[in-house]
Protein backbone atom coordinates (compact mmCIF):
# COMPACT_ATOMS: atom_id res chain seq x y z
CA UNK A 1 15.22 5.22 -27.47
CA UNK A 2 17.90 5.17 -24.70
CA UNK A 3 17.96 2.30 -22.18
CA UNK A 4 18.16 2.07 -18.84
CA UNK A 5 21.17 1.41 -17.17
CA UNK A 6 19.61 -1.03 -14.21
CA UNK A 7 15.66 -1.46 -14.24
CA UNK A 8 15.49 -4.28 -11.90
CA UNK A 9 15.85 -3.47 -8.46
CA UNK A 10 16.92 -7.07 -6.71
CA UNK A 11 16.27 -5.98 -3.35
CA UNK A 12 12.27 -4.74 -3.64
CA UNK A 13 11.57 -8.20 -2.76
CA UNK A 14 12.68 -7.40 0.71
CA UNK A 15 11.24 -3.94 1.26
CA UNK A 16 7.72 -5.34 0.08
CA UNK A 17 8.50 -8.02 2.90
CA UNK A 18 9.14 -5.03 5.39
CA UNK A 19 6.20 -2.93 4.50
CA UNK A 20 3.55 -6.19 4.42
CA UNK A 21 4.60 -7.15 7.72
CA UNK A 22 4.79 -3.90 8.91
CA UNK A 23 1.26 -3.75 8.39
CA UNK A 24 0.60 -7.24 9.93
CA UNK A 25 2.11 -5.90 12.95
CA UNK A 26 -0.12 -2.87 12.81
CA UNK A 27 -3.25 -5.05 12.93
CA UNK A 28 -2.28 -7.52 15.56
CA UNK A 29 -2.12 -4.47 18.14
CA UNK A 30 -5.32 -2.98 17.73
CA UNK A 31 -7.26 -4.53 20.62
CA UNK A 32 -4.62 -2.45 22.91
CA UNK A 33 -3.19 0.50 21.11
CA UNK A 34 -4.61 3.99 21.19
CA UNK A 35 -4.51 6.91 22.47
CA UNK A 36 -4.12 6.42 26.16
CA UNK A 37 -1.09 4.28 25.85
CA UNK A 38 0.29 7.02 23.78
CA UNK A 39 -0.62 9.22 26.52
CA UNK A 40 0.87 7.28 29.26
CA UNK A 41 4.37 6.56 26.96
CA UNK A 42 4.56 10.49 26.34
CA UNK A 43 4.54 11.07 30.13
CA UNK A 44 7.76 9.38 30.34
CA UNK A 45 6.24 5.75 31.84
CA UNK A 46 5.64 2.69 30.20
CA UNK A 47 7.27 -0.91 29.65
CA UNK A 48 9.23 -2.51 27.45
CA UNK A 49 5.76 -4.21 25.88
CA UNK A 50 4.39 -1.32 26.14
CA UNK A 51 6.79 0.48 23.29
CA UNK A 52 6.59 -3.04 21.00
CA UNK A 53 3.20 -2.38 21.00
CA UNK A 54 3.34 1.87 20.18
CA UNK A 55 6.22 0.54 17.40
CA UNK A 56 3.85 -1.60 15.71
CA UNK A 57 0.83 0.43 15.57
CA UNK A 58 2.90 2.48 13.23
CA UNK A 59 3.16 -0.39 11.48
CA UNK A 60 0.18 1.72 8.86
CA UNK A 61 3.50 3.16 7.30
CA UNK A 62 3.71 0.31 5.47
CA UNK A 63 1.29 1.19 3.36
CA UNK A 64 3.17 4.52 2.01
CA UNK A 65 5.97 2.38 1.45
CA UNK A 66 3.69 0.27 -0.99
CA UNK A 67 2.66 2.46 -3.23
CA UNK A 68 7.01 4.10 -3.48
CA UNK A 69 7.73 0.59 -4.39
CA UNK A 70 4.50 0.17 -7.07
CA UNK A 71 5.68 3.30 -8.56
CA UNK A 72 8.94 2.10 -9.04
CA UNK A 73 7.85 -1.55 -10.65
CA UNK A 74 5.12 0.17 -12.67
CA UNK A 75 7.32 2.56 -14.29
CA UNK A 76 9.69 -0.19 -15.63
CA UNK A 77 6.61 -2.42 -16.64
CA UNK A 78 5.84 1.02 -18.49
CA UNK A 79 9.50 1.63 -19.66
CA UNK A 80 9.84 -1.79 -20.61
CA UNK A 81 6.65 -1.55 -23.08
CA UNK A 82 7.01 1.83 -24.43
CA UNK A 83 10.38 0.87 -25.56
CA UNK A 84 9.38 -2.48 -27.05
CA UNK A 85 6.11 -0.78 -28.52
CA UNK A 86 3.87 -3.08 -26.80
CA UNK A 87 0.54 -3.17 -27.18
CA UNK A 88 -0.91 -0.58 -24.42
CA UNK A 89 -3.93 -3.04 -24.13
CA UNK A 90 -1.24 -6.01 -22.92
CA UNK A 91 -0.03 -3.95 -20.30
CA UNK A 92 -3.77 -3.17 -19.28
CA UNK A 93 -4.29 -7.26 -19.40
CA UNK A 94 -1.63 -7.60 -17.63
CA UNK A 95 -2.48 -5.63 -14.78
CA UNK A 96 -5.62 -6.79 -15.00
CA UNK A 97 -4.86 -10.16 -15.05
CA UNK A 98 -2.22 -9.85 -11.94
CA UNK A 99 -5.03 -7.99 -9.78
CA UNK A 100 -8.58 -8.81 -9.88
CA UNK A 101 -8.62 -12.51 -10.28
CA UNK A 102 -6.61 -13.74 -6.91
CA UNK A 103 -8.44 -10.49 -5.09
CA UNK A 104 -11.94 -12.10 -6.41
CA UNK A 105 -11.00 -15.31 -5.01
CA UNK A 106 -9.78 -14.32 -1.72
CA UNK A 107 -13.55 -11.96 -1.62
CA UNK A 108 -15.22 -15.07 -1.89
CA UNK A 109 -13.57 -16.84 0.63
CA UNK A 110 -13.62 -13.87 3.60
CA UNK A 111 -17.17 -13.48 2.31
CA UNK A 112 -18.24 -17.19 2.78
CA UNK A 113 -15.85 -17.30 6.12
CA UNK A 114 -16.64 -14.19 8.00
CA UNK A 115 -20.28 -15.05 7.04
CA UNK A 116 -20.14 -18.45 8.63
CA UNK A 117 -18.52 -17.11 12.10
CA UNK A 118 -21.50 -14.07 11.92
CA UNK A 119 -24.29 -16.04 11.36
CA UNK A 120 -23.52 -19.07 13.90
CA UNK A 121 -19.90 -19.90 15.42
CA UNK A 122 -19.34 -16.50 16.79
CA UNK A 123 -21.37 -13.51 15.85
CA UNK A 124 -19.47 -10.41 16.89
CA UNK A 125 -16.41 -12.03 16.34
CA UNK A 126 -15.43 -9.78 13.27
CA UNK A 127 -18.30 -6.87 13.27
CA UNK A 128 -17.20 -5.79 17.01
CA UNK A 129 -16.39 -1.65 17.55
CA UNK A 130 -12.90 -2.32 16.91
CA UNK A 131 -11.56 -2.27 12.98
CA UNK A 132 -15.14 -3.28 11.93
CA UNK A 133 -15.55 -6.24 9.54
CA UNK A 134 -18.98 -5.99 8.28
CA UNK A 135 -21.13 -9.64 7.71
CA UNK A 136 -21.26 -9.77 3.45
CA UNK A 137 -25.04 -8.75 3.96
CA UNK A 138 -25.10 -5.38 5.40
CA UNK A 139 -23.43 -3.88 2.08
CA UNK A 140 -25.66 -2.80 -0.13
CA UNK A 141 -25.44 -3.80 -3.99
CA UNK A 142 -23.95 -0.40 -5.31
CA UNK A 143 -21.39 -1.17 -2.45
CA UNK A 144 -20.85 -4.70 -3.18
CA UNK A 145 -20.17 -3.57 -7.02
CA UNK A 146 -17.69 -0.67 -5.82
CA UNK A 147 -15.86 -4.10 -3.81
CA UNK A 148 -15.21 -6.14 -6.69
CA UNK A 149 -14.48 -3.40 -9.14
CA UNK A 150 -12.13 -1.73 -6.73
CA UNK A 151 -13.60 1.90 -7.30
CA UNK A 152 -15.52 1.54 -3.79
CA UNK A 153 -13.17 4.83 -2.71
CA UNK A 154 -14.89 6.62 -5.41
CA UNK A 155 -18.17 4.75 -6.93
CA UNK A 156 -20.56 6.79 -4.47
CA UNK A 157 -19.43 10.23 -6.06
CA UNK A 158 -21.30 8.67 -9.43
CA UNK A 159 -24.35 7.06 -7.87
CA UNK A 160 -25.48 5.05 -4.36
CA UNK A 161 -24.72 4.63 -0.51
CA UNK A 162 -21.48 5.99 1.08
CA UNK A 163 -18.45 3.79 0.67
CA UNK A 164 -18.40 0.76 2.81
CA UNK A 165 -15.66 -2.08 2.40
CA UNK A 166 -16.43 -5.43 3.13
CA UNK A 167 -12.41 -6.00 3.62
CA UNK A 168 -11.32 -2.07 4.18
CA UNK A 169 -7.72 -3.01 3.72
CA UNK A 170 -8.87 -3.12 -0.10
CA UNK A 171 -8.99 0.64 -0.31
CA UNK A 172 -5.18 0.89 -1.35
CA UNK A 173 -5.73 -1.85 -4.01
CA UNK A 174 -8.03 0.86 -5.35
CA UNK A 175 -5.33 3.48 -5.23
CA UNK A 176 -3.29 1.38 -7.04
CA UNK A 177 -5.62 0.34 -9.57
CA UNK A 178 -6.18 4.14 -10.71
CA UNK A 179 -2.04 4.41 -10.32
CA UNK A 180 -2.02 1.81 -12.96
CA UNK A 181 -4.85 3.25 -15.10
CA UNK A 182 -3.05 6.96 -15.27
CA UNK A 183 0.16 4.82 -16.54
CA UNK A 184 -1.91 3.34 -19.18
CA UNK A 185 -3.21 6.27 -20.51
CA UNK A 186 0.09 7.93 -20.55
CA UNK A 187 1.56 5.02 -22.46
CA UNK A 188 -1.31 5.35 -24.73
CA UNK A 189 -0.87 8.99 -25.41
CA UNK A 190 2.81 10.19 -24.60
CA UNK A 191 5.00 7.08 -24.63
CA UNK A 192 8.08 9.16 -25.63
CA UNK A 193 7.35 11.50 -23.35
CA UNK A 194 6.52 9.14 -20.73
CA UNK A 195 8.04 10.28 -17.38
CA UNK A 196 7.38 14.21 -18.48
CA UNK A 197 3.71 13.03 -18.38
CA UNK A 198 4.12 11.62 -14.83
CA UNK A 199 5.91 15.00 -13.95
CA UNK A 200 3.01 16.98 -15.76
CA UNK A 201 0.13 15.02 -13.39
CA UNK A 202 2.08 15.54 -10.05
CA UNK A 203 2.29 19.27 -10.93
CA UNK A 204 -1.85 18.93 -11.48
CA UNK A 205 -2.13 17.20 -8.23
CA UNK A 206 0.08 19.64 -6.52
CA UNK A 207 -1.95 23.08 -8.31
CA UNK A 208 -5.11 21.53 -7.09
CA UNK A 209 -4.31 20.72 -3.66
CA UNK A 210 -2.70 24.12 -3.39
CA UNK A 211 -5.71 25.98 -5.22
CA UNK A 212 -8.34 24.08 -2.73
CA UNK A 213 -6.31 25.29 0.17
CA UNK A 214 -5.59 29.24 -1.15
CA UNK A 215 -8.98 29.59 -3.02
CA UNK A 216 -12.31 30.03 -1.15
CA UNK A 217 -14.19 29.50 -4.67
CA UNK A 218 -12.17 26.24 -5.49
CA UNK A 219 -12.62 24.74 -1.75
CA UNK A 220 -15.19 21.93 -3.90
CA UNK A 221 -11.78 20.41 -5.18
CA UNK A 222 -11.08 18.88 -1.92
CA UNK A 223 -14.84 16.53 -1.57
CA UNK A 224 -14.55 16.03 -5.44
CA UNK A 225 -11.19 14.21 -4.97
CA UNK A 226 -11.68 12.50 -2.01
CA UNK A 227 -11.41 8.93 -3.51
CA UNK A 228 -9.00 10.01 -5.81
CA UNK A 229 -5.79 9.37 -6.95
CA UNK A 230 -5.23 13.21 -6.86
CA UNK A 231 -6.12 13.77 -3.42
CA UNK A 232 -2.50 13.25 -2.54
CA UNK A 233 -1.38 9.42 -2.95
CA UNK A 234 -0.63 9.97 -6.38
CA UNK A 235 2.71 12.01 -4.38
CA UNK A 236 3.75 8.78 -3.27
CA UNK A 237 3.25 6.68 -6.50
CA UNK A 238 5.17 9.52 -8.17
CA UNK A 239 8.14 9.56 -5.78
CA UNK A 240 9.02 5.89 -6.69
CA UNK A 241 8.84 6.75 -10.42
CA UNK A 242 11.19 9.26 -9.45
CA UNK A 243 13.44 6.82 -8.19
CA UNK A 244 13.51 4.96 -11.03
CA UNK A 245 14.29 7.52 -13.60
CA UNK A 246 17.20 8.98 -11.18
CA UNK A 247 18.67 5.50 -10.98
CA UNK A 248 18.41 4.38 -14.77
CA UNK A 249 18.10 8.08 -16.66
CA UNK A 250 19.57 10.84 -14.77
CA UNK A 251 22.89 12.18 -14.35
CA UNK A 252 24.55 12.09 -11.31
CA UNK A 253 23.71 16.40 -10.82
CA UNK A 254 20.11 15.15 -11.34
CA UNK A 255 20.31 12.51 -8.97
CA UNK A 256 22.06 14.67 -6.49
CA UNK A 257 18.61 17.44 -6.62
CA UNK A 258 16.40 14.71 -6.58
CA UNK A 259 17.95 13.40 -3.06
CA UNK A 260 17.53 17.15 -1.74
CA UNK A 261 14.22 17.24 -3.05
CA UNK A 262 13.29 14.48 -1.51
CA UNK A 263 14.54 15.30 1.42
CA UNK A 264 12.88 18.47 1.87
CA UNK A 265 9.78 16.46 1.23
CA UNK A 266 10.50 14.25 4.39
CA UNK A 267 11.19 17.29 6.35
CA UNK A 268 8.17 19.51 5.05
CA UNK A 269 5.39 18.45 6.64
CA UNK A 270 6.99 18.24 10.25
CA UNK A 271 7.91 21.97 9.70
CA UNK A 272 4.75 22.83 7.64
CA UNK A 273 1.84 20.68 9.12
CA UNK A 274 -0.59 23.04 7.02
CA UNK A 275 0.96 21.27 3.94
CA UNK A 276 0.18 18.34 4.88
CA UNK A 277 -3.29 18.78 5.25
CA UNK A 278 -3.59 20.62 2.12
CA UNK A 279 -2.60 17.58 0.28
CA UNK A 280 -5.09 15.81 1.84
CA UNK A 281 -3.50 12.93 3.91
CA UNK A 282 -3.92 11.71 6.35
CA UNK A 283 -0.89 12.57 8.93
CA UNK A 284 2.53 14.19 8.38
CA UNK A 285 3.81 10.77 9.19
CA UNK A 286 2.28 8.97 6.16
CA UNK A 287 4.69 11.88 3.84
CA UNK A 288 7.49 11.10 5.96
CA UNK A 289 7.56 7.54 5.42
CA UNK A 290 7.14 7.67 1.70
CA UNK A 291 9.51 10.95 0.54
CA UNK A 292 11.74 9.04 3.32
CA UNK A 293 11.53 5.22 2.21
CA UNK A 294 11.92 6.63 -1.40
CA UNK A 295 14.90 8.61 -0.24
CA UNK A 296 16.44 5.26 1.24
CA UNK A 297 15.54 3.10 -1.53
CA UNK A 298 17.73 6.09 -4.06
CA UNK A 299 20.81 6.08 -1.56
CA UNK A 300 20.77 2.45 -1.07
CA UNK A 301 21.09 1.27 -4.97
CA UNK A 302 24.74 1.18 -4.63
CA UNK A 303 24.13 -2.00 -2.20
CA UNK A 304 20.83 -3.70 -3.87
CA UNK A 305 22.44 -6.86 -4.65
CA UNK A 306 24.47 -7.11 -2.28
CA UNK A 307 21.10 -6.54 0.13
CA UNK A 308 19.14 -9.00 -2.52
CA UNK A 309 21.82 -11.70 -1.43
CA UNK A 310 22.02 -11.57 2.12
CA UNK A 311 21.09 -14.85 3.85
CA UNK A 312 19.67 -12.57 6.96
CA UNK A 313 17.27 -10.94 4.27
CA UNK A 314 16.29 -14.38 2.71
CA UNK A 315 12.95 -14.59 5.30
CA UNK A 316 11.39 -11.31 4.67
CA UNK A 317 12.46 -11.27 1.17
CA UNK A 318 10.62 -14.74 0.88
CA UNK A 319 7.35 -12.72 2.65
CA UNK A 320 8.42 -10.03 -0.20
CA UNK A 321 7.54 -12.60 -3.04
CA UNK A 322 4.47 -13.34 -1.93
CA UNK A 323 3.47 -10.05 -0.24
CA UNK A 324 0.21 -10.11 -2.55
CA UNK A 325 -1.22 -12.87 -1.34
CA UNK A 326 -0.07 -12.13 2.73
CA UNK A 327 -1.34 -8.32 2.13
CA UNK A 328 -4.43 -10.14 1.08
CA UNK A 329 -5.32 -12.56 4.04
CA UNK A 330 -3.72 -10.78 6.60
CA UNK A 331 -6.63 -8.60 7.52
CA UNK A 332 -8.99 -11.26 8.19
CA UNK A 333 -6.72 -13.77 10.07
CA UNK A 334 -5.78 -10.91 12.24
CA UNK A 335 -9.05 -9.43 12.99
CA UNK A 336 -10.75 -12.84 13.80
CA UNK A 337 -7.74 -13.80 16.02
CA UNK A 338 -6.90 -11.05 17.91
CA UNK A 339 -10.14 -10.81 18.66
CA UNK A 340 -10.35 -13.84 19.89
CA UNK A 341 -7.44 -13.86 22.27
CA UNK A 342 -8.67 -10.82 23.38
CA UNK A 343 -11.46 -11.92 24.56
CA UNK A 344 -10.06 -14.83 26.03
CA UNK A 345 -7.94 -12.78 28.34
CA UNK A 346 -4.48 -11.83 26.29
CA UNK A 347 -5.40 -8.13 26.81
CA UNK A 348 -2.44 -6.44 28.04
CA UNK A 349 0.52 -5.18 26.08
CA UNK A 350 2.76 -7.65 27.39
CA UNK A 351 0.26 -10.94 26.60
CA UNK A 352 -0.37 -9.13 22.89
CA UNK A 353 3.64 -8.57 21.94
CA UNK A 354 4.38 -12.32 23.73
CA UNK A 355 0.87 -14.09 22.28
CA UNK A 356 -0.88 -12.24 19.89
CA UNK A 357 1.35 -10.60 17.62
CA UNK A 358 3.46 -14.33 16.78
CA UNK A 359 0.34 -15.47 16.52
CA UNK A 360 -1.09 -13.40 13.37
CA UNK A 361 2.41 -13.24 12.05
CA UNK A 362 2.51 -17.33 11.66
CA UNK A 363 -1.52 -17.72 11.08
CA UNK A 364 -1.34 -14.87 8.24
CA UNK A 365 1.66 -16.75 7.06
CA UNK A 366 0.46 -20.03 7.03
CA UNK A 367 -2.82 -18.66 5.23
CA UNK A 368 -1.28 -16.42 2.61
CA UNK A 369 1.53 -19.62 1.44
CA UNK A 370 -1.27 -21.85 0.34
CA UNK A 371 -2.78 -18.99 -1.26
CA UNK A 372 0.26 -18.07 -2.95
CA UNK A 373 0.81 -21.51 -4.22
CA UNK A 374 -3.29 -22.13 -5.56
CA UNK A 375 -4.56 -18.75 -6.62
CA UNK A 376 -1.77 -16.41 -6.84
CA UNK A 377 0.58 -18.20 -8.91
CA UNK A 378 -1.85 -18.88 -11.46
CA UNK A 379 -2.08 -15.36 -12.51
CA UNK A 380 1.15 -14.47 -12.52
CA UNK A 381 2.45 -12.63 -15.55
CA UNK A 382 5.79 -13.90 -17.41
CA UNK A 383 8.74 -12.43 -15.40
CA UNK A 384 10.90 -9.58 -18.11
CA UNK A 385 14.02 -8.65 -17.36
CA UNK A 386 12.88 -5.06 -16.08
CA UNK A 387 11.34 -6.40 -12.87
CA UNK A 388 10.83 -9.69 -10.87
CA UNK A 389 7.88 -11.75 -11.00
CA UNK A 390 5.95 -10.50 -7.93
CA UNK A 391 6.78 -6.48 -8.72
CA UNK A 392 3.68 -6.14 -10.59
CA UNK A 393 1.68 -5.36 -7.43
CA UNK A 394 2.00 -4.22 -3.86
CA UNK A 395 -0.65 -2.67 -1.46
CA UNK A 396 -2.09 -2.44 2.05
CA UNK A 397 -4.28 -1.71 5.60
């Protein structure tokens, strides 16, 4: 079986640093974005605070960029084991393993926390209008299951209530988890023909999308996927194993198309919007920023270590290694305390970019280290040489 010419990409590290504090960023602001600052910035006014503040509520791009970069470390977990003939069951340990014990921990602490401030320090506090956090007890035990088996995007097509998520940032952990499960079954049924498999199940996802859009009769495809890995995500997954085969497989023609392909991806939905929807997604943005990030992370492998060594990169590469963790207890830290300074007067843009948004940054920090240290570590799976020791996951907001 041929071998790749570079699985490990040094610099991912990094860009999972980027995206998770991208999306830290995103929810520090929420107390003071919306729609009539957007308003008031489009008419030409605005301050400097102002645009920090519009910047970082795009700061939900980082979650596109997550699942590029999980498609990328999945495929040469995947590559890795197909070639060695692992068991298919140790790679579905090992995700396993990586995944659902630190996510179980950090449930039962947000439970037991955003429970105490509910019921007496400071009801409100988390289960205000804004980015609801719902007290543990309003979910109901179907949803409670679909929390800690990360299928709550999809458990109420089978049976119970509509989804609710206790921590709603966990909804791309359940992307990821049926990213990981399509991987699996491809290794257990194709492993030589591995990445035409992946190329096979984009085409699906693409026919169905297409036929729900152009087909009155087939319009049902649309609610059945909602939850889904097909409803469009899969697109982004896909792009990053893309990336990886172009950089360790392809020849340089092939690696030339895939750029223009990808390309015309980032450019598609700003010049089709009807394509966008017809995937399914939420805003032409959310394309943009993966088809784009994925384009960027193909043109930039020239310079990956030299990025991977930069001493300016060292600090968000360090977020990068432990992005799990910060992705983790980001939401809550950032809910509770924005809130909270909110309400004690830091309400304008200016107070939020000076105050609030330091203020999550070093709180989800200094939350997400100890975490790192305790829980995460303890699950982490033996580093290979295809990818570093925190590339088995990414995910957020």
């Amino acid at each position: 079986m041929q071998q790749p010419r570079c699985p490990r990409y040094h610099s991912l590290d990094f860009w999972r640093g980027v995206a998770c504090l991208m999306v830290v960023a995103f929810h520090s602001v929420l107390y003071v974005s919306g729609p009539a600052l957007e308003d008031r910035l489009a008419r030409g006014g605005g301050s400097a605070a102002e645009w920090v503040v519009s910047v970082a509520s795009r700061g939900w791009a980082g979650v596109p960029l997550f699942f590029v970069i999980s498609g990328y470390c999945i495929s040469a977990t995947a590559d890795s084991a197909r070639r060695k003939n692992s068991p298919v069951r140790l790679y579905f340990w090992r995700r396993f393993r990586r995944i659902f014990p630190p996510y179980w921990v950090f449930l039962l602490l947000a439970a037991a926390a955003v429970g105490l401030f509910e019921w007496r320090l400071w009801p409100g506090l988390f289960s205000d209008s804004t980015a609801k956090v719902p007290p543990p007890w309003w979910l109901a035990p179907p949803n409670w299951l679909g929390q800690v088996t990360l299928t709550e995007t999809w458990r109420y097509h089978l049976a119970g209530p509509p989804p609710m998520f206790f921590m709603f940032h966990a909804w791309t952990l359940c992307y990821e988890e049926q990213f990981y499960a399509v991987v699996g079954v491809l290794l257990l049924v194709a492993p030589r023909r591995f990445f035409a498999g992946i190329l096979a199940v984009t085409a699906a996802v693409l026919a169905a999308a297409v036929a729900a859009r152009k087909v009155a009769a087939l319009a049902w495809i649309r609610g059945a996927s909602e939850g889904f890995f097909f409803n469009g995500n899969w697109l982004y997954f896909a792009a990053g194993v893309g990336v990886y085969y172009a950089v360790n497989y392809a020849s340089p023609a092939w690696r030339r198309a895939y750029a223009v392909l990808l390309a015309v991806a980032f450019a598609a939905p700003f010049r089709h919007p009807a394509a966008a929807l017809a995937l399914d997604v939420s805003v032409e943005g959310s394309m943009a920023a993966a088809f784009g990030f994925a384009l960027a992370l193909l043109l930039l492998h020239p310079l990956d270590r030299r990025l991977s060594g930069s001493p300016f990169a060292a600090p968000v590469s360090w977020c990068g290694l432990m992005c799990y963790s910060l992705y983790l207890v980001h939401w809550p830290v950032c809910k509770g305390l924005s809130h909270a300074l909110y309400a004690a007067g830091v309400d304008t843009p200016r107070l939020t970019v000076l105050v609030t948004m330091p203020a999550c940054l070093a709180a989800s920090i200094a939350a997400a280290w100890p975490f790192h240290v305790l829980v995460e570590r303890r699950f982490l799976n033996p580093p290979s040489a295809a990818v570093s020791p925190s590339a088995p996951v990414a995910a957020p907001a």
